[in-house]
N, C-alpha and C. Protein backbone atom coordinates (compact mmCIF):
# COMPACT_ATOMS: atom_id res chain seq x y z
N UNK A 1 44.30 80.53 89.24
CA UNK A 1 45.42 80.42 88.30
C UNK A 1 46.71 80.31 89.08
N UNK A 2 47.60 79.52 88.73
CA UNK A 2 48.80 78.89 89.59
C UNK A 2 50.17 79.91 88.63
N UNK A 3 50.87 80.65 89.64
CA UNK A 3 51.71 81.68 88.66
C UNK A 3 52.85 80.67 88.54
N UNK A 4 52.93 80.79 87.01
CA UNK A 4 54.81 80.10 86.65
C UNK A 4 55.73 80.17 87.43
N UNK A 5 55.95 79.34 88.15
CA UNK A 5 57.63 79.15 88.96
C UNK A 5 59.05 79.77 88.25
N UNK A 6 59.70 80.32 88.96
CA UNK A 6 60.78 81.00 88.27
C UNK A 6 62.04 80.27 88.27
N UNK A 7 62.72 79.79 87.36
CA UNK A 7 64.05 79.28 87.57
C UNK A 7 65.29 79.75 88.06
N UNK A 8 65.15 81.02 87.51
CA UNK A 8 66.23 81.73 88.08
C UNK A 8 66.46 81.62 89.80
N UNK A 9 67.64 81.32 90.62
CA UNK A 9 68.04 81.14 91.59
C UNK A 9 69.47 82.07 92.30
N UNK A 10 68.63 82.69 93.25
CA UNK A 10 69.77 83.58 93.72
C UNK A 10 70.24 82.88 95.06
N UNK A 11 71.40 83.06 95.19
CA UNK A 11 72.33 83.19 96.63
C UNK A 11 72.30 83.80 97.15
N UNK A 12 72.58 83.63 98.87
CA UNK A 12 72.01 84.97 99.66
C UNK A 12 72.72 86.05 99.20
N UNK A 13 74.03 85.77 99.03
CA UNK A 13 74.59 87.38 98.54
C UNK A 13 74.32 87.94 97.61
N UNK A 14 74.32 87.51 96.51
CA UNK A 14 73.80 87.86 95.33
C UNK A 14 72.21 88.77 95.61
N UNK A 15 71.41 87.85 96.34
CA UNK A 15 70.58 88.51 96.98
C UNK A 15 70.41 90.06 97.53
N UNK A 16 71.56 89.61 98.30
CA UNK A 16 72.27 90.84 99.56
C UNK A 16 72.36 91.69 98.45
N UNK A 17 73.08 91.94 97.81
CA UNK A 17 73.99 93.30 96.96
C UNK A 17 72.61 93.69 95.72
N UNK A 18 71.56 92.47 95.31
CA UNK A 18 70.54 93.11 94.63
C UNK A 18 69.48 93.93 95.61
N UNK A 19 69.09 93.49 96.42
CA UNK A 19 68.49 94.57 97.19
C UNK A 19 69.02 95.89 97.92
N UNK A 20 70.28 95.71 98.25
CA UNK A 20 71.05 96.77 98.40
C UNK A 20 70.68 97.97 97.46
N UNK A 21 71.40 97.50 96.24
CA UNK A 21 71.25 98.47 95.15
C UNK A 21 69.66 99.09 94.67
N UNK A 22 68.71 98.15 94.81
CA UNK A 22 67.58 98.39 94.68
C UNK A 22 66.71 99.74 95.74
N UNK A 23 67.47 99.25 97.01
CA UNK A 23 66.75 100.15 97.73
C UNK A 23 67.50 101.34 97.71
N UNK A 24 68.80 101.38 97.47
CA UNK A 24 69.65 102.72 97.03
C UNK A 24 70.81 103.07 98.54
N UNK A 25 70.93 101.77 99.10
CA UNK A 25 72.17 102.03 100.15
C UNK A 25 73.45 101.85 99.57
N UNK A 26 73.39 101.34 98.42
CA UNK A 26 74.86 101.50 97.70
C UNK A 26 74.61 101.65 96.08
N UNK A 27 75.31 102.52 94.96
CA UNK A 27 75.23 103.00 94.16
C UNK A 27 76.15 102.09 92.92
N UNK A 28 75.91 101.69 92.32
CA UNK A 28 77.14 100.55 90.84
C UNK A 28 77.42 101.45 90.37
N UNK A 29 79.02 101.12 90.42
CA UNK A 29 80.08 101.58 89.77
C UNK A 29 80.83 100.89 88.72
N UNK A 30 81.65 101.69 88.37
CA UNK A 30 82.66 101.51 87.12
C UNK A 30 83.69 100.95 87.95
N UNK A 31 84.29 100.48 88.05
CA UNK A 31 85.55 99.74 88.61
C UNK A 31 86.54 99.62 86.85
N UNK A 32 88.08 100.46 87.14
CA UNK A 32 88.78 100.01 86.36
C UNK A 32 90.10 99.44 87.20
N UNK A 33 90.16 97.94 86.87
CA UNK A 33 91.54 97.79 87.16
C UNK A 33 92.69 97.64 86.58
N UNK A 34 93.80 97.93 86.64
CA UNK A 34 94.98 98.54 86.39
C UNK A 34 96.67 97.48 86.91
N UNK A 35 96.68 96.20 85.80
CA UNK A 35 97.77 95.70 86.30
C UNK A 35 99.31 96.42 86.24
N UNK A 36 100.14 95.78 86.69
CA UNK A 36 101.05 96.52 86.64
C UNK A 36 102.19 95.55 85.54
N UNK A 37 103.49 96.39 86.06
CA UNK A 37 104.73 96.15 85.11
C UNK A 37 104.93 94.61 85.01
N UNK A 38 104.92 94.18 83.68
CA UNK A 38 105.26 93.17 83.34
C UNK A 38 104.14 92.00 83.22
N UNK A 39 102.89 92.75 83.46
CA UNK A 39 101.36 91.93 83.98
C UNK A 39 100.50 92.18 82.85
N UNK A 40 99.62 91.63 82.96
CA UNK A 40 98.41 91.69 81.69
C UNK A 40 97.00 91.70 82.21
N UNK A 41 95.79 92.15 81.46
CA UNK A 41 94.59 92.35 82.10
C UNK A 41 94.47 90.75 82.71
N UNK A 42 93.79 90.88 84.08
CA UNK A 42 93.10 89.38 84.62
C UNK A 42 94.71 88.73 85.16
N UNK A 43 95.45 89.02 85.39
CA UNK A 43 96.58 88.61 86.05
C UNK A 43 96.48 89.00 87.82
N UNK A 44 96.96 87.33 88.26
CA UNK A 44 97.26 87.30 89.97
C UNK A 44 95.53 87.31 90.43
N UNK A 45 95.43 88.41 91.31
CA UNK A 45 94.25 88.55 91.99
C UNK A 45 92.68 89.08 90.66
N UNK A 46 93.66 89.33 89.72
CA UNK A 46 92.68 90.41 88.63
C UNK A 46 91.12 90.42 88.24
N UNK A 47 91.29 88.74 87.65
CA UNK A 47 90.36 88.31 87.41
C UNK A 47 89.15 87.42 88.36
N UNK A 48 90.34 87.74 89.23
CA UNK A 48 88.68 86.64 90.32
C UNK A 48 88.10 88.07 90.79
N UNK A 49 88.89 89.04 91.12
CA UNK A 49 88.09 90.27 91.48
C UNK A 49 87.33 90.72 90.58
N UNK A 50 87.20 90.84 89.29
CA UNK A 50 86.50 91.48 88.51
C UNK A 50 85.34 91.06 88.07
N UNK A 51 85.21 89.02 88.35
CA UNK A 51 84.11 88.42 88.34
C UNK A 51 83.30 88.71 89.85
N UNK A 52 83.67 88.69 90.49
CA UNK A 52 83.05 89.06 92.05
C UNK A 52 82.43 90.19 92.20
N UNK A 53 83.14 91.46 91.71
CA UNK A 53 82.62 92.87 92.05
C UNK A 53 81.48 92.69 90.64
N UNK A 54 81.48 92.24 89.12
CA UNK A 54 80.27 91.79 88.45
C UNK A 54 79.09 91.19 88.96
N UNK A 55 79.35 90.14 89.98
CA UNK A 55 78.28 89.46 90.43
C UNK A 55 77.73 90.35 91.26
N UNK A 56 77.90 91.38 91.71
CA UNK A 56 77.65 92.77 92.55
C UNK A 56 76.87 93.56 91.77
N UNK A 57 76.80 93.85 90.40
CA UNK A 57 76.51 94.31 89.24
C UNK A 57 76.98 95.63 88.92
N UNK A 58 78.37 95.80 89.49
CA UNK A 58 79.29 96.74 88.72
C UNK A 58 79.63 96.00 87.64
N UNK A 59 80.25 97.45 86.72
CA UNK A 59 80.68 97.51 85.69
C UNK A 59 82.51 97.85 85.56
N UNK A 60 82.80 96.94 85.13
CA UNK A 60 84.55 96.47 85.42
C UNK A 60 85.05 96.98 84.04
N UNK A 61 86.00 97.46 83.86
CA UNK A 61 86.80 98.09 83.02
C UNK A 61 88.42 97.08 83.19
N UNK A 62 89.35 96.42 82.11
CA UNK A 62 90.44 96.35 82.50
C UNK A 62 90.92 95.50 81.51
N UNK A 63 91.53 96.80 81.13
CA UNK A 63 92.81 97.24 79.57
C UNK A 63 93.88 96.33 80.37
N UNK A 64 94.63 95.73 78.93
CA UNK A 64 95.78 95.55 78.55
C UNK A 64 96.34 96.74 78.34
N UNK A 65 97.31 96.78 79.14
CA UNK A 65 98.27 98.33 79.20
C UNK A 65 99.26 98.04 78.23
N UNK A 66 100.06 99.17 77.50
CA UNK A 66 100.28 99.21 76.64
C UNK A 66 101.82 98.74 76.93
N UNK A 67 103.06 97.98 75.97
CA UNK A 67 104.38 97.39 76.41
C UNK A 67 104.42 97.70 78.07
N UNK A 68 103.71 96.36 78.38
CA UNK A 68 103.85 95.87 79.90
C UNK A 68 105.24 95.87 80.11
N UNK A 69 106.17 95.08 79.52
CA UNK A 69 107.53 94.91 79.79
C UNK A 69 108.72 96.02 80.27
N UNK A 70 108.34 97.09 79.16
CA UNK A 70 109.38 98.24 78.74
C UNK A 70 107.64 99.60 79.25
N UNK A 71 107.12 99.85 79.94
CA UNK A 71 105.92 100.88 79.80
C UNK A 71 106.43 101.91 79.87
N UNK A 72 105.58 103.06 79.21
CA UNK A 72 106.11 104.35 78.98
C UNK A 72 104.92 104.47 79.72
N UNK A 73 105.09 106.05 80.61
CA UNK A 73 104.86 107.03 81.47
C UNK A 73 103.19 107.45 80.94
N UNK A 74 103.48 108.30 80.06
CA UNK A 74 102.35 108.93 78.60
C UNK A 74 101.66 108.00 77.94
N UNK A 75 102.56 106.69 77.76
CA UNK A 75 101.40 105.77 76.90
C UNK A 75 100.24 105.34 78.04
N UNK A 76 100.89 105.02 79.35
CA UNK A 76 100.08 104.17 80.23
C UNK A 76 98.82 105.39 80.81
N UNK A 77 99.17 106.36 80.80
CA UNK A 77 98.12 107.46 81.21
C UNK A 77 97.20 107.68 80.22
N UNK A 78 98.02 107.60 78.78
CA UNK A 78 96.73 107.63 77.54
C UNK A 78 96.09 106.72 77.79
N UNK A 79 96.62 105.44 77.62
CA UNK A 79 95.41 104.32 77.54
C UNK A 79 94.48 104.27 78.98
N UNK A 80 94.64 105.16 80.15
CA UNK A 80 93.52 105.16 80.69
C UNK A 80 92.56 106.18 80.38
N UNK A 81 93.09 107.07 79.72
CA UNK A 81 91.88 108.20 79.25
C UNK A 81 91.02 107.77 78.32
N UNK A 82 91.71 106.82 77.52
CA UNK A 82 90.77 106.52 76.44
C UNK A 82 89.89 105.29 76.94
N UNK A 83 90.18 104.53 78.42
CA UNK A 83 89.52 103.35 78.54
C UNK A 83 88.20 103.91 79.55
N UNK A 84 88.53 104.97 80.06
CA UNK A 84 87.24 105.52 80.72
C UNK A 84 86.25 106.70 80.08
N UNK A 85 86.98 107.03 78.82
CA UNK A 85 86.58 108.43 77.91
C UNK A 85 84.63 107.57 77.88
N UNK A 86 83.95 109.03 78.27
CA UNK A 86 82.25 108.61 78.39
C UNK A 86 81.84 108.23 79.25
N UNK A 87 82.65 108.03 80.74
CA UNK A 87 81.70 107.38 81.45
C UNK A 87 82.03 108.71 82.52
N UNK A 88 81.29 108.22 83.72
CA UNK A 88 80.82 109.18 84.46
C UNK A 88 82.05 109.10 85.47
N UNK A 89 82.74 109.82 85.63
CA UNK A 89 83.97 109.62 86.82
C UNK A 89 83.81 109.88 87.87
N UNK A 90 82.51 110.20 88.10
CA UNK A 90 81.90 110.41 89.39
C UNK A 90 81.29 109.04 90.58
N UNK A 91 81.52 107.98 88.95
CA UNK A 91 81.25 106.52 89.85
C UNK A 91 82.26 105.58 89.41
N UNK A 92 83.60 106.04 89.30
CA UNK A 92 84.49 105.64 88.69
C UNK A 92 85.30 104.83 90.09
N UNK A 93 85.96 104.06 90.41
CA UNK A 93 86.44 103.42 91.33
C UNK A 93 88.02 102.60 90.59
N UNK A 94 89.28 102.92 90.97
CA UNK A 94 89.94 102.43 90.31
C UNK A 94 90.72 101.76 91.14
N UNK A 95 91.09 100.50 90.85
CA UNK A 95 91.58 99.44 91.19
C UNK A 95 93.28 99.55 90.95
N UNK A 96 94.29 100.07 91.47
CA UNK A 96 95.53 99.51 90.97
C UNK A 96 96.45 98.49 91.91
N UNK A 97 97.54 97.82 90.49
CA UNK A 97 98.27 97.06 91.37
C UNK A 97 99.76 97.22 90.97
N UNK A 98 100.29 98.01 92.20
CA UNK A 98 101.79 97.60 91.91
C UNK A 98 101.81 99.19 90.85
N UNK A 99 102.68 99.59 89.76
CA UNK A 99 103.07 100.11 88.95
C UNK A 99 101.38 101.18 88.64
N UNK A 100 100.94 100.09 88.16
CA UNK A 100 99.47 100.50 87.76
C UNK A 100 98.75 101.31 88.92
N UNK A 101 99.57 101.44 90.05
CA UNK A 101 98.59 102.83 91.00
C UNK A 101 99.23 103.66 90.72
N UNK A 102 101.00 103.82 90.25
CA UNK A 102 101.08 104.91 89.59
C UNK A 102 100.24 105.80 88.76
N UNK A 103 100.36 105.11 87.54
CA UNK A 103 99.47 105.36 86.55
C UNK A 103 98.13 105.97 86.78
N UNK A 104 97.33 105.27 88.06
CA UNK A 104 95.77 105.81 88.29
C UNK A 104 96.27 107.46 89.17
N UNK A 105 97.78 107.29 89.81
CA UNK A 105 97.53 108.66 90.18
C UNK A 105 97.84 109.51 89.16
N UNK A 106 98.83 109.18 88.15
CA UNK A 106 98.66 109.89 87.37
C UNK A 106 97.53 111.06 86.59
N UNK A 107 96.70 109.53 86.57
CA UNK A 107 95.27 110.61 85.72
C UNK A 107 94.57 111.18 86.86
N UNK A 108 94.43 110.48 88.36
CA UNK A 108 93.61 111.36 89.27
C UNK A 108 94.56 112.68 89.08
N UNK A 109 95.41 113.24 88.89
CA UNK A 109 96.06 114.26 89.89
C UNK A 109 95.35 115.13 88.41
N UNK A 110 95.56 114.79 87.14
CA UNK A 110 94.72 115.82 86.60
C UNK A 110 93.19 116.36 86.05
N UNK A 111 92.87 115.36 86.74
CA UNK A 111 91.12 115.65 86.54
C UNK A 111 90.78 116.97 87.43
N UNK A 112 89.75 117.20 86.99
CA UNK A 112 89.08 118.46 87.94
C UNK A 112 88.40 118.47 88.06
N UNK A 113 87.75 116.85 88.22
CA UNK A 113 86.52 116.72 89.53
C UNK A 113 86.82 115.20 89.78
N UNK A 114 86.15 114.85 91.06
CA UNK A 114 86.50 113.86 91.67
C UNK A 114 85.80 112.27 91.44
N UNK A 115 86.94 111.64 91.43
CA UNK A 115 86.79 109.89 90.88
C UNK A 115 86.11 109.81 92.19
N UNK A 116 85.24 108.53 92.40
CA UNK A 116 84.84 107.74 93.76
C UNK A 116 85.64 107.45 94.59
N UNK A 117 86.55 106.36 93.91
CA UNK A 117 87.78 106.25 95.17
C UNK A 117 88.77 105.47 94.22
N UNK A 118 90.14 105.00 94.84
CA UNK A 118 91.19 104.97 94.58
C UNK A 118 91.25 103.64 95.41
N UNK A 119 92.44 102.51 95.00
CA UNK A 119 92.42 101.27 96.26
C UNK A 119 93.99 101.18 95.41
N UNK A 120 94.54 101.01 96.28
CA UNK A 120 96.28 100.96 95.87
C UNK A 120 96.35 99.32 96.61
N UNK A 121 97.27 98.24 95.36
CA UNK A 121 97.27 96.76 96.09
C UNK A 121 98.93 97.00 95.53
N UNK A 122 99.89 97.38 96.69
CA UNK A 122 101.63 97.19 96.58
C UNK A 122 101.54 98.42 95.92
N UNK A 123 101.15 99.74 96.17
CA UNK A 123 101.56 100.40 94.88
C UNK A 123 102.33 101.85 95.54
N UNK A 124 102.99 102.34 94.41
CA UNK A 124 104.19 103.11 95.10
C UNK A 124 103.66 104.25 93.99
N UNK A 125 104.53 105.63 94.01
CA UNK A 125 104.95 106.70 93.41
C UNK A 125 105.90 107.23 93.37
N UNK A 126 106.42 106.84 94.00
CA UNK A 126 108.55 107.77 93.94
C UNK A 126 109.25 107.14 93.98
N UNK A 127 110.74 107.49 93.15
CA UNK A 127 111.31 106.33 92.87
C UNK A 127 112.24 105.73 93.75
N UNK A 128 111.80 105.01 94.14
CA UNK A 128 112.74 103.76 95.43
C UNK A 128 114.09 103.47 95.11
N UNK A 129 114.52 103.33 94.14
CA UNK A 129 115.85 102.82 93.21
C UNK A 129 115.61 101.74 92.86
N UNK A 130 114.79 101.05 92.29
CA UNK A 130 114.77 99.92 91.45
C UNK A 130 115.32 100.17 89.59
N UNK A 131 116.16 99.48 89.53
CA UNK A 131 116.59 99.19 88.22
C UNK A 131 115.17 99.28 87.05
N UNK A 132 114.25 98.34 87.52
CA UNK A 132 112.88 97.53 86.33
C UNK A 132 112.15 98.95 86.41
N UNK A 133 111.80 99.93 87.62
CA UNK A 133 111.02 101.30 86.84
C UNK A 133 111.46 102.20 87.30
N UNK A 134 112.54 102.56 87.74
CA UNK A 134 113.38 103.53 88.02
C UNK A 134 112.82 104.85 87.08
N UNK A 135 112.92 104.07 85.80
CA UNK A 135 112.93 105.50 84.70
C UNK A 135 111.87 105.76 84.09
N UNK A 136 110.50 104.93 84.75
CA UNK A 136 109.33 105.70 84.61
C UNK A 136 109.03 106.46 85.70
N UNK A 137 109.78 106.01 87.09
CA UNK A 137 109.38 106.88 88.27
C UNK A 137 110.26 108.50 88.45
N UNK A 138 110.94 108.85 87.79
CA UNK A 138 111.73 109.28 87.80
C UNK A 138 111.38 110.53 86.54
N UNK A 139 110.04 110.51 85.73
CA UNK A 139 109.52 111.36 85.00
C UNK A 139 109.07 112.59 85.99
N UNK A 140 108.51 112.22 86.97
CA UNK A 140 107.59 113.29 87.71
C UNK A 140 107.47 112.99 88.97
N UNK A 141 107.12 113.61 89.59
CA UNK A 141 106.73 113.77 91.03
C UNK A 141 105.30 113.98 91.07
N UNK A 142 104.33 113.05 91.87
CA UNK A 142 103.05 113.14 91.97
C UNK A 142 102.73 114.24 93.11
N UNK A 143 101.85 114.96 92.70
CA UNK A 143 101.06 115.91 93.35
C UNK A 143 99.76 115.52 94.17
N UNK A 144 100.29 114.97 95.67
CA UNK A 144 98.94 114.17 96.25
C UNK A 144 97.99 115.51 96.66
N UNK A 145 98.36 116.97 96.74
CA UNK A 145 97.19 117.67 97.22
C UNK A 145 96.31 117.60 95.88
N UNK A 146 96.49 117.72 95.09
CA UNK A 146 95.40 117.17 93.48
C UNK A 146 94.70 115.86 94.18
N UNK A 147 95.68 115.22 93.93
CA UNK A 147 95.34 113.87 94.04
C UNK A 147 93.99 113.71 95.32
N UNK A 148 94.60 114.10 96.45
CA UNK A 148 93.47 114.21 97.47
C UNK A 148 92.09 115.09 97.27
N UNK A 149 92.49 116.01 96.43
CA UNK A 149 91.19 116.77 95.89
C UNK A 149 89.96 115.85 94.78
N UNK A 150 90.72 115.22 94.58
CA UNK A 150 90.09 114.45 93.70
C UNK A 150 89.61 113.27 93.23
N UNK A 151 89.67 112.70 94.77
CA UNK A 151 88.84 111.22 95.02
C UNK A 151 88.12 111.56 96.59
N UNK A 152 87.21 110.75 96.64
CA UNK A 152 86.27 111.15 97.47
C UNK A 152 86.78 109.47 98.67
N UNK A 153 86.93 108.65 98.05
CA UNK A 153 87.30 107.49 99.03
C UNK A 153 88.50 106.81 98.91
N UNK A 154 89.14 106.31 99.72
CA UNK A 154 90.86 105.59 99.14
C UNK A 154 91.31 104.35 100.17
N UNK A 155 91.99 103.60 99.15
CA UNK A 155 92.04 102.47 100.59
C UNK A 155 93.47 102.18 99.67
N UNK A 156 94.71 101.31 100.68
CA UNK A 156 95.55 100.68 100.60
C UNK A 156 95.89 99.86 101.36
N UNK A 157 96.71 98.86 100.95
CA UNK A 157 96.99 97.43 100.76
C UNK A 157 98.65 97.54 100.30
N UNK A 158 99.25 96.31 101.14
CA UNK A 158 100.40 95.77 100.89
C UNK A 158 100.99 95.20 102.02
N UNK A 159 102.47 94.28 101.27
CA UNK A 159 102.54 93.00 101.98
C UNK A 159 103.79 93.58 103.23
N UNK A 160 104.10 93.06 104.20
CA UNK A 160 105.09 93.52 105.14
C UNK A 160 106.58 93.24 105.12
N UNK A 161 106.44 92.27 103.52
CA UNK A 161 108.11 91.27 102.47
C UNK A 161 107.98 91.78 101.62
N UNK A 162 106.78 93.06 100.88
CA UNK A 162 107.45 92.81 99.47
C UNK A 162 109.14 92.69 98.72
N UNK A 163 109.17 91.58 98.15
CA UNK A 163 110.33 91.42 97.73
C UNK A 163 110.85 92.62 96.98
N UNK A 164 109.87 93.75 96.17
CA UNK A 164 110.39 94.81 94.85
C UNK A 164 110.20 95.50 95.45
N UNK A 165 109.29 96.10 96.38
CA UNK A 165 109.33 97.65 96.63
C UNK A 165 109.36 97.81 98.27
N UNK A 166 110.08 99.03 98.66
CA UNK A 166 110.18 99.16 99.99
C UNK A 166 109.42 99.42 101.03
N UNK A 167 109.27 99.27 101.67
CA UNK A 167 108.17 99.68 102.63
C UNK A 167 107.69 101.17 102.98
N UNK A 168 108.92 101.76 102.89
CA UNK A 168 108.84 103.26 102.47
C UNK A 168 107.83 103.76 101.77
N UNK A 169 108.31 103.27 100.41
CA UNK A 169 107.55 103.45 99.10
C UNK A 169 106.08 103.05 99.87
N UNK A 170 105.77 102.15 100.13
CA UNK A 170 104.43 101.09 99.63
C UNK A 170 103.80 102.42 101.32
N UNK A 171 104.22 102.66 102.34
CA UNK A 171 103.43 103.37 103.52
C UNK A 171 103.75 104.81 103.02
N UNK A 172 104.28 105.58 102.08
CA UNK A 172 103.98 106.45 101.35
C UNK A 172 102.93 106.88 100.76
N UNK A 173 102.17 106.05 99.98
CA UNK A 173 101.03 106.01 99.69
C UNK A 173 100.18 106.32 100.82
N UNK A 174 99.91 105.42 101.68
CA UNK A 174 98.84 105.75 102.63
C UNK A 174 98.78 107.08 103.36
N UNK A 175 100.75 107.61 103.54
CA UNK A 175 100.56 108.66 104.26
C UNK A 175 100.13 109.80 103.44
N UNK A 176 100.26 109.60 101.98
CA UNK A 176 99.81 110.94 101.22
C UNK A 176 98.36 110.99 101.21
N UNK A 177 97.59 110.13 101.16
CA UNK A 177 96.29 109.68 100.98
C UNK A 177 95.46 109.71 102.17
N UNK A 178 96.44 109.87 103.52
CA UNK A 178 95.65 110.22 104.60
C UNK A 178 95.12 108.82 105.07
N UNK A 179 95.43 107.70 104.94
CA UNK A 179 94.37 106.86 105.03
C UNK A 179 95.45 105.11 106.02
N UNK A 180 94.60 104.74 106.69
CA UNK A 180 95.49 103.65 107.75
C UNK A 180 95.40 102.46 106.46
N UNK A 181 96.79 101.94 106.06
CA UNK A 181 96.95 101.01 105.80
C UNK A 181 96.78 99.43 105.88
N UNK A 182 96.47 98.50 105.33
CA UNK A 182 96.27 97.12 105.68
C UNK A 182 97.33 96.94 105.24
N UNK A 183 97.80 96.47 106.15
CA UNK A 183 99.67 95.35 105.85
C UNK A 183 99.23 94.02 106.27
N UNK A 184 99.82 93.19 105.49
CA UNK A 184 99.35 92.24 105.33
C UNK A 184 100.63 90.78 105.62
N UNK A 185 100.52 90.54 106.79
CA UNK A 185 101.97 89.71 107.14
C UNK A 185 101.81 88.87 105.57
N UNK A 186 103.19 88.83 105.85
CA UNK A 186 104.24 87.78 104.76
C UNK A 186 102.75 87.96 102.87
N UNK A 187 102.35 89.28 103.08
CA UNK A 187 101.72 89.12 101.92
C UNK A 187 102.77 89.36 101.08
N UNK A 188 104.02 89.74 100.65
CA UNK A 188 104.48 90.02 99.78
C UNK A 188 104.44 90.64 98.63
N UNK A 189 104.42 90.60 96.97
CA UNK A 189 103.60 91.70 96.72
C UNK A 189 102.34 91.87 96.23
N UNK A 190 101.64 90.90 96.93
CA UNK A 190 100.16 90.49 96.61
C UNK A 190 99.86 90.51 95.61
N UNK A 191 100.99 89.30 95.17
CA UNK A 191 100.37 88.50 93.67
C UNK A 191 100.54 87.06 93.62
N UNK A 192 99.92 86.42 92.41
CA UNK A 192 100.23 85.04 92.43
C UNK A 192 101.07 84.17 93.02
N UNK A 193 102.35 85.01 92.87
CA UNK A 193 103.48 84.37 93.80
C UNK A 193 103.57 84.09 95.23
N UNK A 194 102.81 85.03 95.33
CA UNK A 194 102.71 85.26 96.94
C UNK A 194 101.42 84.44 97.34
N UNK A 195 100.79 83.70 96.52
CA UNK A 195 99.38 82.82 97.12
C UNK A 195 97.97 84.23 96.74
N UNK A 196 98.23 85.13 95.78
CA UNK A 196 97.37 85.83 95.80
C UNK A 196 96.00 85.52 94.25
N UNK A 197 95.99 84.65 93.77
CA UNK A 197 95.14 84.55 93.31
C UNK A 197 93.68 84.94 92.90
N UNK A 198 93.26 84.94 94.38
CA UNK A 198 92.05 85.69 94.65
C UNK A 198 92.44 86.78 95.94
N UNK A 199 91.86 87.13 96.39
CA UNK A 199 92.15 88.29 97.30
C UNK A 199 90.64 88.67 98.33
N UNK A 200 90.04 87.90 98.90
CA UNK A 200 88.93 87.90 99.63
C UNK A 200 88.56 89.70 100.67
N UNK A 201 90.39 89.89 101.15
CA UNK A 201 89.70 91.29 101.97
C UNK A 201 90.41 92.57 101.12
N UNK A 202 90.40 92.35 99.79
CA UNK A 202 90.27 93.17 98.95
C UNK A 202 89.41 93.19 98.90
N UNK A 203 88.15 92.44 97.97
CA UNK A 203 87.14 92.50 98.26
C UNK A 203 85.78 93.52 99.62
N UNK A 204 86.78 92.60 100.43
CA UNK A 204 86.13 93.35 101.78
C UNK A 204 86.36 94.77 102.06
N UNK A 205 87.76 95.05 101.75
CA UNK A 205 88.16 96.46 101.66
C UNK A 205 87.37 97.44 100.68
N UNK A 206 87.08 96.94 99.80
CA UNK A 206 86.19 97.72 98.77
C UNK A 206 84.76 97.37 99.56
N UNK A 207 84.31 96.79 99.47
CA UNK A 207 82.93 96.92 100.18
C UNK A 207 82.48 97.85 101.70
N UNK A 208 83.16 97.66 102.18
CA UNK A 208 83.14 98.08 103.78
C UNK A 208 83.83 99.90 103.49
N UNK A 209 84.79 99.70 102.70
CA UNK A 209 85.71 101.18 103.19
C UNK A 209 85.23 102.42 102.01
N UNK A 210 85.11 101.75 100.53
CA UNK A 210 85.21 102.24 99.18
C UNK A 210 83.87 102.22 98.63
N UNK A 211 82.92 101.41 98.95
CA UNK A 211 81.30 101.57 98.62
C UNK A 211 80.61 102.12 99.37
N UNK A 212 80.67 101.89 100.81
CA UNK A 212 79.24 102.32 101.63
C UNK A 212 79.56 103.84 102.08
């Protein structure tokens, strides 16, 4: 008896990341990503990442945040409680960009047990003096010893021009987080504008630093 030929056709990677998971050297996660001020779900790098880390066979999360334009502090932290409410935050992996890593530290700093990891793309917490979020940064002061209690992996990213936020700001992050930065010549603020469309060692950064 001659067994039915299968149509289905994999790529080596595709390959790669199904046997991975199969044999149990890397674990699927929830990935939520988190655009920022003035942005919408699948904006700049958003959506090519979220089809890529799928073809991986994570599970991608990523809300339209609530008045992108004008965002409030409380609304943007609700709508992540309610976009991860049920799932396991223990394989939770959150993606922010820009504004929107605020926000993810927001909710890390009050959980009381620990997300997977954290990946900051341009993203700040204190307020730099910008006019556009001055007066959401300017609610609170983030608490990175929480914050560090409560992710198990963390990576950051940003450009060595961003035009909006300072460099201060953007190597702030890394130094609260403990963690060596990727600066990224003339990336700017690693978005569309800047040629960021897709984002290949994002990608890589999550695989190599934030999965294994």
């Amino acid at each position: 008896m001659i067994a039915p030929q299968c149509s289905l056709s994999l790529n080596p990677s595709m390959l790669y990341w199904l046997l991975r998971s199969f044999v149990g050297i890397i674990e699927l996660m929830t990935f939520l990503i988190i655009h920022g001020i003035g942005g919408y779900a699948g904006i700049h790098w958003q959506q090519w990442l979220k089809e890529r880390l799928e073809y991986q066979g994570h599970s991608i999360l990523m809300p339209e945040m609530p008045n992108p334009n004008l965002p409030d502090r409380n609304d943007w932290l609700q709508k992540v409680k309610e976009t991860v409410a049920g799932i396991d935050i223990s394989q939770l992996i959150i993606v922010g960009h820009s504004l929107g890593v605020t926000t993810a530290l927001d909710y890390i700093e009050q959980l009381t047990k620990q997300i997977h990891g954290l990946v900051s793309v341009s993203g700040f917490a204190s307020n730099y003096g910008s006019e556009l979020n001055g007066y959401f940064l300017r609610l609170k002061q983030i608490d990175f010893e929480k914050v560090r209690l409560n992710i198990k992996r963390a990576a950051v990213l940003y450009g060595d021009n961003d035009p909006y936020v300072t460099q201060n700001a953007l190597e702030e992050i890394a130094n609260n987080l403990g963690v060596n930065a990727h600066i990224i010549k003339n990336g700017g603020h690693l978005n569309s504008e800047s040629g960021f469309s897709s984002f290949k060692l994002l990608l890589d950064v999550i695989n190599s630093e934030i999965l294994t």
